[in-house]
Protein backbone atom coordinates (compact mmCIF):
# COMPACT_ATOMS: atom_id res chain seq x y z
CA UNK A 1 82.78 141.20 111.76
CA UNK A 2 80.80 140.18 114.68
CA UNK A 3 81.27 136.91 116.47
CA UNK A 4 79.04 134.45 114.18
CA UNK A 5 78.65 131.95 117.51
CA UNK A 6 77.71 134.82 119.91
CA UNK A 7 74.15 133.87 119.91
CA UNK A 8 74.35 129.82 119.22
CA UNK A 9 72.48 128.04 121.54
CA UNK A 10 73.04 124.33 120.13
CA UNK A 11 73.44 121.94 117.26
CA UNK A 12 70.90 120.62 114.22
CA UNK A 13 71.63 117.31 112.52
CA UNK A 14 70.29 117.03 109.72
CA UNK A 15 68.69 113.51 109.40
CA UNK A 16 69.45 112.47 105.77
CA UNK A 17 73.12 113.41 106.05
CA UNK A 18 73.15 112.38 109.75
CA UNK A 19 76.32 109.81 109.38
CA UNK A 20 77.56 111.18 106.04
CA UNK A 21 80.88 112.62 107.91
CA UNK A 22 81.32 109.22 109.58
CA UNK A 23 81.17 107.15 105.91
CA UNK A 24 83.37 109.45 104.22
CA UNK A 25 86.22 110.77 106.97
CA UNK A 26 84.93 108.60 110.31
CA UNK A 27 84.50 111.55 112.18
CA UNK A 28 81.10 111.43 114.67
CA UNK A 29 78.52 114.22 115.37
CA UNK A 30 80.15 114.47 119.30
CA UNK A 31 83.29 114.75 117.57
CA UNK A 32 81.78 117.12 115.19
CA UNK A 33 80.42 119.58 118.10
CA UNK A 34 83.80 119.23 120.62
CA UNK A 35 86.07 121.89 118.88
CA UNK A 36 83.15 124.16 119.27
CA UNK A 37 83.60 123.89 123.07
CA UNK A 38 87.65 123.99 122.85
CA UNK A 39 90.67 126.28 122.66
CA UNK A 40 92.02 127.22 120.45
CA UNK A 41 88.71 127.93 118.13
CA UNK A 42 89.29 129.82 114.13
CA UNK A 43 85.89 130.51 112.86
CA UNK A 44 85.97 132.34 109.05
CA UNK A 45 83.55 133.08 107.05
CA UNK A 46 83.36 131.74 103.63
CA UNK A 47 81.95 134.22 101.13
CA UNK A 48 82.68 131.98 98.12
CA UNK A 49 80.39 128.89 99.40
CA UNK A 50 78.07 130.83 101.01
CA UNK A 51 75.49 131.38 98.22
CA UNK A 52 71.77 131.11 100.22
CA UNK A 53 72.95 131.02 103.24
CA UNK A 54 75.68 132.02 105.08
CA UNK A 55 78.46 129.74 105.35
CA UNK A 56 81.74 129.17 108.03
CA UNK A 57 84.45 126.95 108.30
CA UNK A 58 86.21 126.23 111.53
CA UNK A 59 89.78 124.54 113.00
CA UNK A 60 89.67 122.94 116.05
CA UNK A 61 90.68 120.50 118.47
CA UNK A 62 87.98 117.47 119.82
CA UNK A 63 88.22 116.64 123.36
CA UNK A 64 90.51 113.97 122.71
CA UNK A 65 92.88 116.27 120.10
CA UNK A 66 91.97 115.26 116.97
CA UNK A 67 92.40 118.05 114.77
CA UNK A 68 89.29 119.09 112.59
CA UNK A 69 87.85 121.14 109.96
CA UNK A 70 84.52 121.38 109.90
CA UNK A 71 82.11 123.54 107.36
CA UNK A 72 78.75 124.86 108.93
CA UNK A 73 75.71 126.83 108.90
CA UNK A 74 73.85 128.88 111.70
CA UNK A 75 70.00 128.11 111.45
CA UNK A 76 67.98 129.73 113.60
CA UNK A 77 70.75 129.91 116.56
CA UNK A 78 71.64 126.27 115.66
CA UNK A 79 75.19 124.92 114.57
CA UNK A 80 74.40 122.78 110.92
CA UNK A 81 78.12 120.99 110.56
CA UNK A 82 77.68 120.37 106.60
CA UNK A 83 81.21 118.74 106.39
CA UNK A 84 83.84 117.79 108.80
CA UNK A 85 87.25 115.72 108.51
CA UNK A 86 91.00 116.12 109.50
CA UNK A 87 93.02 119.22 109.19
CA UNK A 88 95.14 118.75 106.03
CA UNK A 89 98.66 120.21 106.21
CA UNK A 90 97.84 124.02 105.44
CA UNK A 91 94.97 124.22 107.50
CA UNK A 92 97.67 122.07 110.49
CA UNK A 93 100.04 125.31 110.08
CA UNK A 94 97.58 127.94 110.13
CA UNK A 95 96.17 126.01 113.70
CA UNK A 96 99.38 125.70 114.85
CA UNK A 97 100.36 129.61 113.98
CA UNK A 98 96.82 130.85 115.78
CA UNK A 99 98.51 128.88 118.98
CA UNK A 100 102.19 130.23 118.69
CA UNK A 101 100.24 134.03 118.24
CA UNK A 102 97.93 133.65 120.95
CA UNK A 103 99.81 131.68 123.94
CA UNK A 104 96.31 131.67 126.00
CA UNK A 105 95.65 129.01 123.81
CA UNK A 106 98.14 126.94 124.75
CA UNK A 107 97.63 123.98 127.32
């Protein structure tokens, strides 16, 4: 499968669920966008949720290391986070695994 960020040129916010991610996991829309821009980056598709449009979950780091999973959409070469919160303990160990596999990543 091709890169699904190759041709993202941004991020959409969707107005009516603008601070949803902050009420239910305190997480803001910077926060939301940083792992986007940082090392190491897992992007998956998700065949199982993605029923009209294609969906994606990610794990990364923000700027100041919190570690995140976020679900999203790409709309018309935009970024649509749907959900995003902390890593729970699987997701922790698969992040930490990409790192140990691909020392690049590491800082």
């Amino acid at each position: 499968m091709s890169n699904p960020l190759r041709d993202v040129e941004g991020f959409a916010w969707d107005e009516a669920n603008s601070d949803k991610n902050w009420y239910l996991h305190e997480v803001t829309n910077t926060e939301c966008e940083e792992p986007f821009f940082n090392l190491p980056l897992i992007v998956v598709a998700d065949p199982k949720h993605s029923f009209i449009e294609r969906q994606y979950y990610a794990l990364g780091r923000t700027d100041r290391n919190r570690w995140l999973s976020l679900t999203f959409i790409i709309r018309d070469n935009l970024i649509r986070v749907i959900s995003a919160r902390d890593m729970n303990q699987k997701e922790r160990k698969k992040y930490e695994s990409s790192v140990k596999r691909n020392p690049r990543f590491s800082e």
